[in-house]
N, C-alpha and C. Protein backbone atom coordinates (compact mmCIF):
# COMPACT_ATOMS: atom_id res chain seq x y z
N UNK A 1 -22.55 12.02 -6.21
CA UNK A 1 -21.30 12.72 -6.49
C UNK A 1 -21.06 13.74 -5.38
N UNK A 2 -19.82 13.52 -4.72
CA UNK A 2 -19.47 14.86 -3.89
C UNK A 2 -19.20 15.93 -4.33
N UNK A 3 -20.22 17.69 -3.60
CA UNK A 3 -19.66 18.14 -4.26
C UNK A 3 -19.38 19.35 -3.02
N UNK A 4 -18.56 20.01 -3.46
CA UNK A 4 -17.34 20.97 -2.95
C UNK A 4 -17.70 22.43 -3.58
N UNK A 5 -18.18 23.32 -2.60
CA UNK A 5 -18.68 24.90 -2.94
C UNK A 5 -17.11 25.16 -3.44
N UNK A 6 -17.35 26.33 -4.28
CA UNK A 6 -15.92 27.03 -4.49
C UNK A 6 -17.14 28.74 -4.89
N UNK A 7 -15.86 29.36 -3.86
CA UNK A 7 -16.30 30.59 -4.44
C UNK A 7 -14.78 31.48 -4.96
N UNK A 8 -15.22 32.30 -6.00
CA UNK A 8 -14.27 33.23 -6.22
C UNK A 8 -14.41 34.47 -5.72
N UNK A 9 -13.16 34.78 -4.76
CA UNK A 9 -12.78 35.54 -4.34
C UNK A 9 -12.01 37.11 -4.87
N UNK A 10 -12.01 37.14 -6.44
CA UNK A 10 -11.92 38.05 -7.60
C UNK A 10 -12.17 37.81 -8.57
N UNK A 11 -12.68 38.68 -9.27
CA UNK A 11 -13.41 38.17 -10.57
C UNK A 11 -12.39 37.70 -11.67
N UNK A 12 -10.79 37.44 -11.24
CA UNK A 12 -10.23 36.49 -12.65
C UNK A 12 -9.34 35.30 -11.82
N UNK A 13 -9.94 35.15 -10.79
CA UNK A 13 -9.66 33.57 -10.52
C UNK A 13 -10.47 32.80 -11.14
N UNK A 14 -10.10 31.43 -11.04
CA UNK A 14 -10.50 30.24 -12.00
C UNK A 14 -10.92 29.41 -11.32
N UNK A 15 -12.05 28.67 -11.47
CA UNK A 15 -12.41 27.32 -10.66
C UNK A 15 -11.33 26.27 -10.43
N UNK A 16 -11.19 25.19 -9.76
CA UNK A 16 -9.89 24.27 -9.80
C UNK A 16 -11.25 23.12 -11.36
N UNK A 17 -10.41 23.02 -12.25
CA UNK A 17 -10.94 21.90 -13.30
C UNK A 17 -9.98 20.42 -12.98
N UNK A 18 -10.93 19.59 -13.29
CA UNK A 18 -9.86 18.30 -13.81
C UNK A 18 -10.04 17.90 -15.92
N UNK A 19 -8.90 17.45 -15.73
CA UNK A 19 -8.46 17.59 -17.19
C UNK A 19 -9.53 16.31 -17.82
N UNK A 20 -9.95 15.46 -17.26
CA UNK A 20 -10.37 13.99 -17.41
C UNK A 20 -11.40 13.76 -16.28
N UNK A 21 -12.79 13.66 -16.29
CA UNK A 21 -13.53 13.28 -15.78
C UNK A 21 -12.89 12.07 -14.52
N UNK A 22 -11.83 11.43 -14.58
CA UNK A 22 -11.37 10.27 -13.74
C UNK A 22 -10.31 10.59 -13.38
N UNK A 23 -9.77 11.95 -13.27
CA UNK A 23 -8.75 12.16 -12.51
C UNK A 23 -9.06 12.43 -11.34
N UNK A 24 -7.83 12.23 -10.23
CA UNK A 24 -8.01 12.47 -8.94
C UNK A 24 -7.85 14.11 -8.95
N UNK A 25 -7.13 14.66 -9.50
CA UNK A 25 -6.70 16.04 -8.93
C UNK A 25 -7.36 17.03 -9.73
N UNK A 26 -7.55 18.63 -9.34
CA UNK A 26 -7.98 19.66 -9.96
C UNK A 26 -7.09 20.27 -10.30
N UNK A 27 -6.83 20.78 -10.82
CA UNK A 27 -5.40 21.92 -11.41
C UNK A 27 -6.12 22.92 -10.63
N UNK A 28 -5.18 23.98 -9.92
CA UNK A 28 -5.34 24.89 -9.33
C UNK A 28 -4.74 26.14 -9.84
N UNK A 29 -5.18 27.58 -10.32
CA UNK A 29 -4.64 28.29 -10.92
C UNK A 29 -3.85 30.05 -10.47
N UNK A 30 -2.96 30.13 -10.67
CA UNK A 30 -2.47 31.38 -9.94
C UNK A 30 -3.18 32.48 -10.60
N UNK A 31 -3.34 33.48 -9.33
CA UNK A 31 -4.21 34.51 -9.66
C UNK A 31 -3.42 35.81 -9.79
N UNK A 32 -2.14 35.37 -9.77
CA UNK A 32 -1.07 36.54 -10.28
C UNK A 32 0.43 36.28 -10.68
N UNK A 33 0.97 37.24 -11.78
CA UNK A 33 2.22 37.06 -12.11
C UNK A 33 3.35 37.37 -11.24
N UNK A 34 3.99 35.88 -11.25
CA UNK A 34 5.11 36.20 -10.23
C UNK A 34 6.27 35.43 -10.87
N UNK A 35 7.28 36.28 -10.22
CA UNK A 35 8.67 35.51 -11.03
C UNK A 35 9.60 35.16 -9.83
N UNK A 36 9.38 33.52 -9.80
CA UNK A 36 10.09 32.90 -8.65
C UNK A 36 11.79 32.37 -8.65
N UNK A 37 11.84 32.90 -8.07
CA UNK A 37 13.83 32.50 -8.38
C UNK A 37 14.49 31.47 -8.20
N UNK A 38 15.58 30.74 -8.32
CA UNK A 38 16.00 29.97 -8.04
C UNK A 38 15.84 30.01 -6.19
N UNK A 39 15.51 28.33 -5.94
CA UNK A 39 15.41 28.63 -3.89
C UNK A 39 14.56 29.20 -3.90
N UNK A 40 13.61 29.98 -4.21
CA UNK A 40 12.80 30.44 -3.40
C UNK A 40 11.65 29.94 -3.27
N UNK A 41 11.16 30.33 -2.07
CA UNK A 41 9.74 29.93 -1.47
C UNK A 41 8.53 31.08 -1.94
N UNK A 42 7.39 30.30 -2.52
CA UNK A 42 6.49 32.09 -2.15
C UNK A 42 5.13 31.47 -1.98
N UNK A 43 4.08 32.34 -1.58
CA UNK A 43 2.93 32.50 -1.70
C UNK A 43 2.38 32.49 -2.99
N UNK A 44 1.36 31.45 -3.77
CA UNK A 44 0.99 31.96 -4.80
C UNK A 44 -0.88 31.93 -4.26
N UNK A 45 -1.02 33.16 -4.47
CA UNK A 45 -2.58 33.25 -4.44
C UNK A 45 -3.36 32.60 -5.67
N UNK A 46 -4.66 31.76 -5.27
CA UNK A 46 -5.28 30.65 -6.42
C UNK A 46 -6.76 31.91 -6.29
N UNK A 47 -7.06 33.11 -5.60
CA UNK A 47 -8.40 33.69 -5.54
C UNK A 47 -9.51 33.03 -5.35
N UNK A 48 -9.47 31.98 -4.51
CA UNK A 48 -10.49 30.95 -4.26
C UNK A 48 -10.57 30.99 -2.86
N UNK A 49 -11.40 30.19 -2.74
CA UNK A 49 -12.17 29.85 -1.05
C UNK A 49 -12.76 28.54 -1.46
N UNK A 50 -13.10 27.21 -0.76
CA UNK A 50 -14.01 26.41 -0.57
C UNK A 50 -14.34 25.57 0.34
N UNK A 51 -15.69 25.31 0.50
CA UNK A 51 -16.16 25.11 1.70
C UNK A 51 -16.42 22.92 1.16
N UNK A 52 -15.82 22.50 2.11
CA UNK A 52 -15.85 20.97 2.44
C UNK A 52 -16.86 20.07 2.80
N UNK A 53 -17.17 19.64 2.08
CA UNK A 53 -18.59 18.35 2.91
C UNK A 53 -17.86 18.03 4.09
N UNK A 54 -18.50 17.52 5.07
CA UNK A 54 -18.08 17.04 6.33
C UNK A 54 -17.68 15.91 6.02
N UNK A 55 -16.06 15.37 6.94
CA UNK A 55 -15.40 14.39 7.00
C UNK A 55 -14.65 14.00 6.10
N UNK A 56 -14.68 15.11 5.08
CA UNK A 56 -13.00 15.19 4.30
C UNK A 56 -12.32 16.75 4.35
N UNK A 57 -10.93 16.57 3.27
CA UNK A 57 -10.15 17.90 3.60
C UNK A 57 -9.76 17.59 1.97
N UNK A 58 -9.13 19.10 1.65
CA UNK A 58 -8.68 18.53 0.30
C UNK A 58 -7.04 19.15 0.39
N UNK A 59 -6.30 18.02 -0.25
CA UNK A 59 -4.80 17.98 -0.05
C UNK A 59 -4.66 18.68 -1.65
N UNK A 60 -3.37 19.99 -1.00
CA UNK A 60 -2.92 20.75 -2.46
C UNK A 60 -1.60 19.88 -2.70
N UNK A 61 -1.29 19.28 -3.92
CA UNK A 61 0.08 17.97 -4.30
C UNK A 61 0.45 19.36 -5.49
N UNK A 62 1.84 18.87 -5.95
CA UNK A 62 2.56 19.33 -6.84
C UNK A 62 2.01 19.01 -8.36
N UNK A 63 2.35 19.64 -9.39
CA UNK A 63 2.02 19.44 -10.65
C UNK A 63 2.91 18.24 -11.25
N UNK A 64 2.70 17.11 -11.41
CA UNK A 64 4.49 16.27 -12.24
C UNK A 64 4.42 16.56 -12.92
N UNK A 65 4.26 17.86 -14.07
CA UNK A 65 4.99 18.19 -15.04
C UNK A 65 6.04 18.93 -14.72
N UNK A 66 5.39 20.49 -13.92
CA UNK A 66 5.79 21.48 -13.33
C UNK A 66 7.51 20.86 -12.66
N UNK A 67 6.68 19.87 -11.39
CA UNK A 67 7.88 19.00 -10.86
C UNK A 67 9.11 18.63 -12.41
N UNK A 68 8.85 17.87 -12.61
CA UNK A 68 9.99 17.10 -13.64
C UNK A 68 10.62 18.30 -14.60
N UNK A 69 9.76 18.85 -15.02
CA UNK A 69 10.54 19.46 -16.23
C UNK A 69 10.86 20.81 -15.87
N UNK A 70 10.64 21.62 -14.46
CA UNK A 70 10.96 22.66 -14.29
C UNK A 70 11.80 22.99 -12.88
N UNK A 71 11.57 22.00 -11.92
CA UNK A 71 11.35 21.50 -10.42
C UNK A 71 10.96 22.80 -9.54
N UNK A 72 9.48 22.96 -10.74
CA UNK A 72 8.72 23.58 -9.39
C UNK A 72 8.00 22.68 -8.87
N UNK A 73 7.58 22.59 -7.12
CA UNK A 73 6.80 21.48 -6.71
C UNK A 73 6.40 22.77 -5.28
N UNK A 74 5.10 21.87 -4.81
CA UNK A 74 4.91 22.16 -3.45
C UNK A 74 5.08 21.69 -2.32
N UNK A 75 5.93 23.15 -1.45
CA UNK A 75 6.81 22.94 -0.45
C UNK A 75 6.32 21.56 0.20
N UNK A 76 5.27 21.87 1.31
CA UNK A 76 4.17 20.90 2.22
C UNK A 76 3.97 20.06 1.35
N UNK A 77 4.34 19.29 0.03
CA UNK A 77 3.07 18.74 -0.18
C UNK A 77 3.17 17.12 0.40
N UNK A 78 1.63 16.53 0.60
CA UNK A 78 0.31 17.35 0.19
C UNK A 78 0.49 18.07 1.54
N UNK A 79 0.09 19.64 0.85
CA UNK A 79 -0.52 20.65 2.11
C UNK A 79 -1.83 19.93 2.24
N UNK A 80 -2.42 20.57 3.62
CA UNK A 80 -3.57 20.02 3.91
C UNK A 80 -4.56 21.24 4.19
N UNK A 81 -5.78 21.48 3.70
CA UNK A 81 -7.13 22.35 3.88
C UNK A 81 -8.17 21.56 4.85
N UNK A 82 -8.19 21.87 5.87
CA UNK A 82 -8.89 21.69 6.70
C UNK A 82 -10.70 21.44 6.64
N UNK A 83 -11.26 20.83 7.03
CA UNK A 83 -12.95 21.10 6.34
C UNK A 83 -13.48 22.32 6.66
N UNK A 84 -13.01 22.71 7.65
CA UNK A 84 -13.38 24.29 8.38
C UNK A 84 -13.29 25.30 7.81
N UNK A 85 -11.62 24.97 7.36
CA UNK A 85 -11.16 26.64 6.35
C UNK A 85 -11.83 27.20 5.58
N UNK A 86 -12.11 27.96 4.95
CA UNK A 86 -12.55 28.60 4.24
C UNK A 86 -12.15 29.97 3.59
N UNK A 87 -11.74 29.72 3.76
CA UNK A 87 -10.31 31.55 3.55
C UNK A 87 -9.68 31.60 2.20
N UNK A 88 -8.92 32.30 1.46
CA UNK A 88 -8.68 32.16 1.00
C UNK A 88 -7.33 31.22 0.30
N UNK A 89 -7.20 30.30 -1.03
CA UNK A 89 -6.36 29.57 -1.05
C UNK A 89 -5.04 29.67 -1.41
N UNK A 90 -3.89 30.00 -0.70
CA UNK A 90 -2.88 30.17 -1.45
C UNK A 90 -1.95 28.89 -1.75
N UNK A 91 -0.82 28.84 -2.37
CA UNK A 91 -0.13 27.48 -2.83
C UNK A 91 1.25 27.90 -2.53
N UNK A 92 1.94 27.00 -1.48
CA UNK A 92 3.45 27.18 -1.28
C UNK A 92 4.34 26.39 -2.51
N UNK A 93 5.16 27.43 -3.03
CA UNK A 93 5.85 27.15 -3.94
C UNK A 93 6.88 26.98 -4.13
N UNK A 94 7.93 26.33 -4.33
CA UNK A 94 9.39 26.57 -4.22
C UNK A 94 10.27 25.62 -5.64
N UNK A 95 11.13 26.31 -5.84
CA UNK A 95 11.72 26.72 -6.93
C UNK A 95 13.15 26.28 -6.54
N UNK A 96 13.28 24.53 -6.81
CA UNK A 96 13.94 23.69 -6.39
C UNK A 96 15.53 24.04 -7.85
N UNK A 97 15.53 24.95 -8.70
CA UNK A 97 15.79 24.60 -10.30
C UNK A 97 17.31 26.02 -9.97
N UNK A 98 18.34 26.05 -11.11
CA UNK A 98 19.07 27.23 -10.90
C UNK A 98 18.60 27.99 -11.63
N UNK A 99 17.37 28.47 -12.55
CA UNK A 99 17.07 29.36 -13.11
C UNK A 99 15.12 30.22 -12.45
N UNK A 100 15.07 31.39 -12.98
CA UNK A 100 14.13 32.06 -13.03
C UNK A 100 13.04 30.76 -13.22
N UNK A 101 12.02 31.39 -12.53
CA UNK A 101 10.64 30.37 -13.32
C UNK A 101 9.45 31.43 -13.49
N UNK A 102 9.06 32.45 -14.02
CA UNK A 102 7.67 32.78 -14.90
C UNK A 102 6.50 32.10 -14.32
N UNK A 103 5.75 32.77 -13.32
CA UNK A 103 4.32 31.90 -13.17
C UNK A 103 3.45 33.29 -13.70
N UNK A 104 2.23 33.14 -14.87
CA UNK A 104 1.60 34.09 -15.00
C UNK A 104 0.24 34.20 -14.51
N UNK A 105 -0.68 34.98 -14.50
CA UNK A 105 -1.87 34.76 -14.31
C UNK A 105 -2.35 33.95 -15.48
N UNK A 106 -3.02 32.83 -14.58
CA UNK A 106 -4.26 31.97 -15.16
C UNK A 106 -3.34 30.48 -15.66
N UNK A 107 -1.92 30.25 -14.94
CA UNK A 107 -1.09 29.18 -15.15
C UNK A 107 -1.56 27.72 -13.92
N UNK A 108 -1.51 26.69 -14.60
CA UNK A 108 -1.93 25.29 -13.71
C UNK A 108 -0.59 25.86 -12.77
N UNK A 109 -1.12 25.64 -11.40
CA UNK A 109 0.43 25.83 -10.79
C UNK A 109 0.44 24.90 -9.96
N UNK A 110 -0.54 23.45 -9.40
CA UNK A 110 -0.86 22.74 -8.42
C UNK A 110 -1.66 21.88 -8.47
N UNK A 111 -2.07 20.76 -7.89
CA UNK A 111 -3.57 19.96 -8.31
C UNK A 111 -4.44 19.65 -6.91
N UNK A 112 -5.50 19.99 -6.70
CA UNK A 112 -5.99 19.57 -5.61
C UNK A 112 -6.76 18.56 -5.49
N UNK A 113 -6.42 17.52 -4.55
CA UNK A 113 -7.79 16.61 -4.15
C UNK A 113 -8.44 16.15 -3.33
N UNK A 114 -9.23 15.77 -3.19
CA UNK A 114 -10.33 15.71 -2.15
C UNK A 114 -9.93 14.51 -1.52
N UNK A 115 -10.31 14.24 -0.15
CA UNK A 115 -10.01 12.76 0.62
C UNK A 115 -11.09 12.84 1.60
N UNK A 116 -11.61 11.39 1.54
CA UNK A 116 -11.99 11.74 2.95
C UNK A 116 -11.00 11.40 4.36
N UNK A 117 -11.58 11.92 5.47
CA UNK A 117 -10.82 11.81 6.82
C UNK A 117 -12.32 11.31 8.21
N UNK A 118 -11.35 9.90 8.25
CA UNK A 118 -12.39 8.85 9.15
C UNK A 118 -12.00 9.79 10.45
N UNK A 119 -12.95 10.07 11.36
CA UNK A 119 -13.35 10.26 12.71
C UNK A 119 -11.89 9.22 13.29
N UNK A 120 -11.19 9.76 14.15
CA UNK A 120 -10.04 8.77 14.57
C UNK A 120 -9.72 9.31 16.34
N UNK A 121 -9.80 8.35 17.16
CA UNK A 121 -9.99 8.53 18.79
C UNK A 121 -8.25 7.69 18.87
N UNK A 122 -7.64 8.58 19.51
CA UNK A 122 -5.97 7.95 20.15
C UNK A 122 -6.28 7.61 21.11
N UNK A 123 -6.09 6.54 21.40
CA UNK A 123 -5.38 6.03 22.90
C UNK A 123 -5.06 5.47 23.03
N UNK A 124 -3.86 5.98 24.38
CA UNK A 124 -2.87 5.01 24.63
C UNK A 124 -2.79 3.75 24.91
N UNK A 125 -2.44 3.08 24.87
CA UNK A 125 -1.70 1.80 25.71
C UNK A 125 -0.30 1.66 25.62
N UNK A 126 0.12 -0.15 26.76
CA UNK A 126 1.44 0.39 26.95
C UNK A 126 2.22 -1.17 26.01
N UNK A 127 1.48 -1.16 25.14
CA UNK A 127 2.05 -2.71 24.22
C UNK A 127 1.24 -2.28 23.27
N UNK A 128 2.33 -2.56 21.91
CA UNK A 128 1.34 -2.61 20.69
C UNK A 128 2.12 -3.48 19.44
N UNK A 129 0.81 -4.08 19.07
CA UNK A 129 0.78 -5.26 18.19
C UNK A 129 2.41 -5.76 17.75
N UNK A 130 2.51 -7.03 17.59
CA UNK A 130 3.72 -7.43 16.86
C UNK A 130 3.75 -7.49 15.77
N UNK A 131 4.32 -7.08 14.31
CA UNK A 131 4.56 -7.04 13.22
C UNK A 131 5.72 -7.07 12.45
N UNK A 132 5.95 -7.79 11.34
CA UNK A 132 7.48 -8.45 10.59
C UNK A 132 8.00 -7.08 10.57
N UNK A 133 8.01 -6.06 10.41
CA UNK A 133 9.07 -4.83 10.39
C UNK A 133 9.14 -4.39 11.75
N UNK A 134 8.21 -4.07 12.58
CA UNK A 134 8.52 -3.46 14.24
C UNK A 134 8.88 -2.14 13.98
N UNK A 135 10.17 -1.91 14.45
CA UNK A 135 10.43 -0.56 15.02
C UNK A 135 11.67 -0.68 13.81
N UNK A 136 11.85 -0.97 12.48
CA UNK A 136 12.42 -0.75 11.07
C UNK A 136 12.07 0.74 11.04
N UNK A 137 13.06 1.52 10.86
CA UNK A 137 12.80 2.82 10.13
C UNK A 137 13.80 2.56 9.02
N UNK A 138 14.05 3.75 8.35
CA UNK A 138 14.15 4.04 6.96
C UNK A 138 15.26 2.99 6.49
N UNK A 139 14.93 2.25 5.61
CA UNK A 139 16.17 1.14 4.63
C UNK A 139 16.22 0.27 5.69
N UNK A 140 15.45 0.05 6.56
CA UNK A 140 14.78 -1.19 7.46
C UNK A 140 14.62 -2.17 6.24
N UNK A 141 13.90 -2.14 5.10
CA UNK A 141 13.20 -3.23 3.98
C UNK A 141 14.15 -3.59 3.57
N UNK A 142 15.34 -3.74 2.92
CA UNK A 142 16.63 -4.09 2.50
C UNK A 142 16.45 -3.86 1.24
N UNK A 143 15.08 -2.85 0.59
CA UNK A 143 15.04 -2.38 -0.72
C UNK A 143 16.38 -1.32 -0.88
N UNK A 144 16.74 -1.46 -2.08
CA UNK A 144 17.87 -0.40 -2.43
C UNK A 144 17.58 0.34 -3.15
């Protein structure tokens, strides 16, 4: 089992939990009350730090509840945590909705999860592979 240091960085932050032993994500928890407005962007501090096994990062994704029924989501997401970082974690938030949104201390506000990231070397060349889509960008598929 991989496992992932977490330290708390004040004594009423919360570990990230998963709800289900087989979920991918951790719920991540705000470590203070903030009242986000319609549009706005903020910082939410989670009072955490954690340190990465080598050769993964862990991506912070939005809540789909949060998303659907409130449209709070995260800005970046997935933001990305570096294996290096170690600092403290905050969560970009934004407040897609026309009303107030209430985040209190000790609220799921995010889910984090772990990935790994393969060792990857670029280089160039000046031809690359032929494939049925090519150079198709967006509504290239004729899906509607």
């Amino acid at each position: 089992m991989l496992q992932v240091k977490v330290k708390k960085l004040h004594l009423d932050a919360k570990l990230p939990k998963k709800s289900f032993p087989t979920d991918s994500g951790a719920d991540l928890y705000s470590l203070i009350d903030y009242l986000l407005m319609p549009n706005q962007v903020a910082l939410i501090d989670t009072g955490i730090a954690i340190e990465l096994p080598e050769g993964h990062e862990a991506q912070i994704r939005s809540r789909s509840g949060l998303a659907a029924k409130s449209k709070i989501h995260v800005l970046n997401s997935p933001g990305t945590i570096d294996q290096t970082f170690t600092g403290n974690i905050k969560v970009i938030l934004h407040n897609d909705s026309e009303s107030d949104f209430k985040i209190s201390k000790g609220d799921r506000i995010a889910q984090m999860v772990i990935m790994p990231v393969p060792p990857v070397e670029y280089v160039e060349v000046q031809e690359l592979s032929s494939t049925d889509r090519g150079a198709g960008g967006f509504g290239s598929t004729g899906v509607k």
